[in-house]
Protein backbone atom coordinates (compact mmCIF):
# COMPACT_ATOMS: atom_id res chain seq x y z
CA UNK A 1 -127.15 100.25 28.47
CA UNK A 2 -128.89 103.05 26.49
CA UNK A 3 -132.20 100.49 26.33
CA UNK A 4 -132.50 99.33 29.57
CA UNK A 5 -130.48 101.72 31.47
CA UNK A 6 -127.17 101.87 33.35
CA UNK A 7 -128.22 101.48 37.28
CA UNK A 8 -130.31 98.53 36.07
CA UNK A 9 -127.31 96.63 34.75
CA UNK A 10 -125.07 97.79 37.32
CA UNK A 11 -127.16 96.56 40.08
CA UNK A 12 -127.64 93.19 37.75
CA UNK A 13 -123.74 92.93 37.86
CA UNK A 14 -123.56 93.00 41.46
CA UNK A 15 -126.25 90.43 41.91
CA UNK A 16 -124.23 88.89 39.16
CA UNK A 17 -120.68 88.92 41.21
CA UNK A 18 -122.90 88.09 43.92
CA UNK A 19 -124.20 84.66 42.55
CA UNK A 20 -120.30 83.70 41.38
CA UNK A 21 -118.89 84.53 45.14
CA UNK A 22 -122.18 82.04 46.27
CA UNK A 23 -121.32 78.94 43.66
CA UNK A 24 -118.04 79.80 44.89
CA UNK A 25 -118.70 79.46 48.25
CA UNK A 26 -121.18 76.43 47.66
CA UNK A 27 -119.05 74.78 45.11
CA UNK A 28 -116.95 71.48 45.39
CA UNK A 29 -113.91 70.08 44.40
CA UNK A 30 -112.97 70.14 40.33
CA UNK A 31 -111.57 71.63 37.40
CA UNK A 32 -115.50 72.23 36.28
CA UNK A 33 -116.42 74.21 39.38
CA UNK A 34 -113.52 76.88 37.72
CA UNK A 35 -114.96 76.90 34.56
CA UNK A 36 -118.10 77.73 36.00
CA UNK A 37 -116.75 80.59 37.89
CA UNK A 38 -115.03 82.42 35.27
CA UNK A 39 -117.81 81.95 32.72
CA UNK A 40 -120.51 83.21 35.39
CA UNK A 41 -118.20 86.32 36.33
CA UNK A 42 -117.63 87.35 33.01
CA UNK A 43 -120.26 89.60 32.54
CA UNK A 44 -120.66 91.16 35.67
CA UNK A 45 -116.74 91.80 35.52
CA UNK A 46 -117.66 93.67 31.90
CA UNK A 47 -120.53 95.67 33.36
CA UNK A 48 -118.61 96.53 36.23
CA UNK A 49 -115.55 97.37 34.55
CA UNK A 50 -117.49 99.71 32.16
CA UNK A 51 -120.89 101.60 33.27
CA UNK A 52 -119.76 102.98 36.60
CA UNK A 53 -117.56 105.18 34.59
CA UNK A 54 -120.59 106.31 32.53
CA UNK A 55 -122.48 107.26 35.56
CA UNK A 56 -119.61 109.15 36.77
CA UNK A 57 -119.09 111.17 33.19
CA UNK A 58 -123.25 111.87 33.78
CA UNK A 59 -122.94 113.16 36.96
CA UNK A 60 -119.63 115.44 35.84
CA UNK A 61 -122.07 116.12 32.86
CA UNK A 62 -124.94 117.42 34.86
CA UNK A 63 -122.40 119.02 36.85
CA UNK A 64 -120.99 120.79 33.87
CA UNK A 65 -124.65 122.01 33.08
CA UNK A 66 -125.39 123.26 36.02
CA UNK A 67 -122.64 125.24 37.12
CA UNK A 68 -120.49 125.99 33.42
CA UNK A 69 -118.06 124.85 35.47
CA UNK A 70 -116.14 121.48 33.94
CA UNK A 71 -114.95 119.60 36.90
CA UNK A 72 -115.29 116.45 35.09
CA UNK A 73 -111.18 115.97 36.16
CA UNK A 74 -112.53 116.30 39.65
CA UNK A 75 -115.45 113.32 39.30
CA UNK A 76 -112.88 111.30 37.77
CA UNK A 77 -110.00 112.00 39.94
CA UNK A 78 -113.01 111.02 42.89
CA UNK A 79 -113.80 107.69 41.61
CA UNK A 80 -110.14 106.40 40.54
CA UNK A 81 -109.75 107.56 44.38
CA UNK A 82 -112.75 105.49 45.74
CA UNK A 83 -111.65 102.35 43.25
CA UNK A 84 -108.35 102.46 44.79
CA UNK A 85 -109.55 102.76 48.10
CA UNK A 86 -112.12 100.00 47.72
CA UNK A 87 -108.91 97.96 46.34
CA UNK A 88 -106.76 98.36 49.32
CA UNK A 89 -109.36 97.58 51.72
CA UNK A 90 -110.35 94.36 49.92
CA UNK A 91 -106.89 93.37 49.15
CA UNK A 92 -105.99 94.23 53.36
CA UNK A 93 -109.69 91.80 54.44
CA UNK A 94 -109.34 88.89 52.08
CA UNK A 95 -105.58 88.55 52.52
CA UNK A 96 -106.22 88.62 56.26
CA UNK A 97 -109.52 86.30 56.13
CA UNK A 98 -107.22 83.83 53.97
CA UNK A 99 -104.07 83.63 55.44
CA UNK A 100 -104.95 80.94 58.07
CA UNK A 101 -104.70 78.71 54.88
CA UNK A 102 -100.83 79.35 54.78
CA UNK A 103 -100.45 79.28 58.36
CA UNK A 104 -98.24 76.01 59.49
CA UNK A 105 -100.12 73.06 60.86
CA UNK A 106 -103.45 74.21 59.57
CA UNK A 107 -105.71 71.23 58.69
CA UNK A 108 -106.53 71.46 54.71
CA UNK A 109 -110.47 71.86 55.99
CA UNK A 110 -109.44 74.89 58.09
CA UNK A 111 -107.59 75.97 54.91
CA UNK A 112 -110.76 75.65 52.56
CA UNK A 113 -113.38 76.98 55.65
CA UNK A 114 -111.14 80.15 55.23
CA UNK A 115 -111.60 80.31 51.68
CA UNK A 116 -115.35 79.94 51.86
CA UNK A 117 -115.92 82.34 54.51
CA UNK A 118 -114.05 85.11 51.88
CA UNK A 119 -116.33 83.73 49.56
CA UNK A 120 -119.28 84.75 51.85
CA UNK A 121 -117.78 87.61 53.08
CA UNK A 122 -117.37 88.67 49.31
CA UNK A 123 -121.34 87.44 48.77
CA UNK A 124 -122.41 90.01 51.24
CA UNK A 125 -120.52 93.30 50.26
CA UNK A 126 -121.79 92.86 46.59
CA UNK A 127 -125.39 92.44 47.38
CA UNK A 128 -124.41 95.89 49.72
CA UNK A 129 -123.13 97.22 46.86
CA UNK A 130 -126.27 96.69 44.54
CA UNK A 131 -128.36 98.41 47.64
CA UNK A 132 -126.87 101.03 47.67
CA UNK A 133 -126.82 101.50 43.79
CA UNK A 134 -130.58 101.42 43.98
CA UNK A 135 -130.02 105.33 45.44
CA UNK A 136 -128.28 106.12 42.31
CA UNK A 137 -130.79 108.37 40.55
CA UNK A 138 -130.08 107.90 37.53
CA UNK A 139 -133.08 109.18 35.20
CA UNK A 140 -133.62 112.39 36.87
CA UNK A 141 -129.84 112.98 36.28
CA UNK A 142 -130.22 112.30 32.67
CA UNK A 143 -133.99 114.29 32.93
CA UNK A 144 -132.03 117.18 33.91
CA UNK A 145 -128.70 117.29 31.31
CA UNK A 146 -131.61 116.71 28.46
CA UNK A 147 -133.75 119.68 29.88
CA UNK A 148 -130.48 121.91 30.32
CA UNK A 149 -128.92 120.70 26.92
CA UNK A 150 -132.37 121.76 25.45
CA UNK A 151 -131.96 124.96 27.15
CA UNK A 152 -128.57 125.73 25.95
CA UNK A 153 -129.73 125.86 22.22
């Protein structure tokens, strides 16, 4: 991350999550096809699971700089908010868009249209979510905590 830079691999993990929810949504019938999945998401899931928390200890950082106030309990208390929100929501829309496959009577190509429509449905809010990463500005954050750290010696 410290080479080529946090938002860049962020944004690469959506993309990434974004290409497993597509084979996912493309893919066929077979063991292989979950093989494929799970090795493909792997390393988005580790980027994911890891740098946003590093941007958010940056941004309490610069915060911390800036004011000589540490709120950093605040930034974190913010994003373990957002994360659960984002959970509850996706948990509440894909157990919705999926439960027509449990419904009685539905055909087993109903049942697998639903589960490919969550797959696209899933496609489309991680490509949103690299978008909007690309606002993140993340060098002139870490410009400024290296021009105030500079300053405080």
């Amino acid at each position: 991350a410290p080479k080529i830079g946090k938002k860049k691999m962020i944004i690469t993990g959506f993309f990434g999550y974004a290409l497993v929810f597509l084979i996912t949504f493309l893919c066929g019938q077979g063991l292989y096809w979950g093989f494929i999945v799970a090795v493909c998401a792997a390393v988005p899931m580790a980027i994911l699971g890891i740098l946003p928390q590093a941007c958010v200890a940056d941004v309490a950082e610069l915060s911390r700089l800036e004011t000589g106030e540490d709120r950093s309990g605040m930034f974190f208390a913010a994003r373990t908010f957002a994360f659960k929100m984002g959970q509850a929501i996706a948990l509440a829309v894909f157990t919705s868009m999926t439960a027509i496959a449990n419904v009685p009577g539905t055909t087993e190509a109903a049942a697998a249209a639903a589960y490919r429509r969550t797959a696209l449905v899933a496609f489309i809010c991680c490509v949103i979510g690299a978008c909007l990463f690309f606002l993140f500005k993340e060098k002139e954050i870490l410009a400024k905590i290296e021009k105030l750290k500079g300053e405080e010696k």
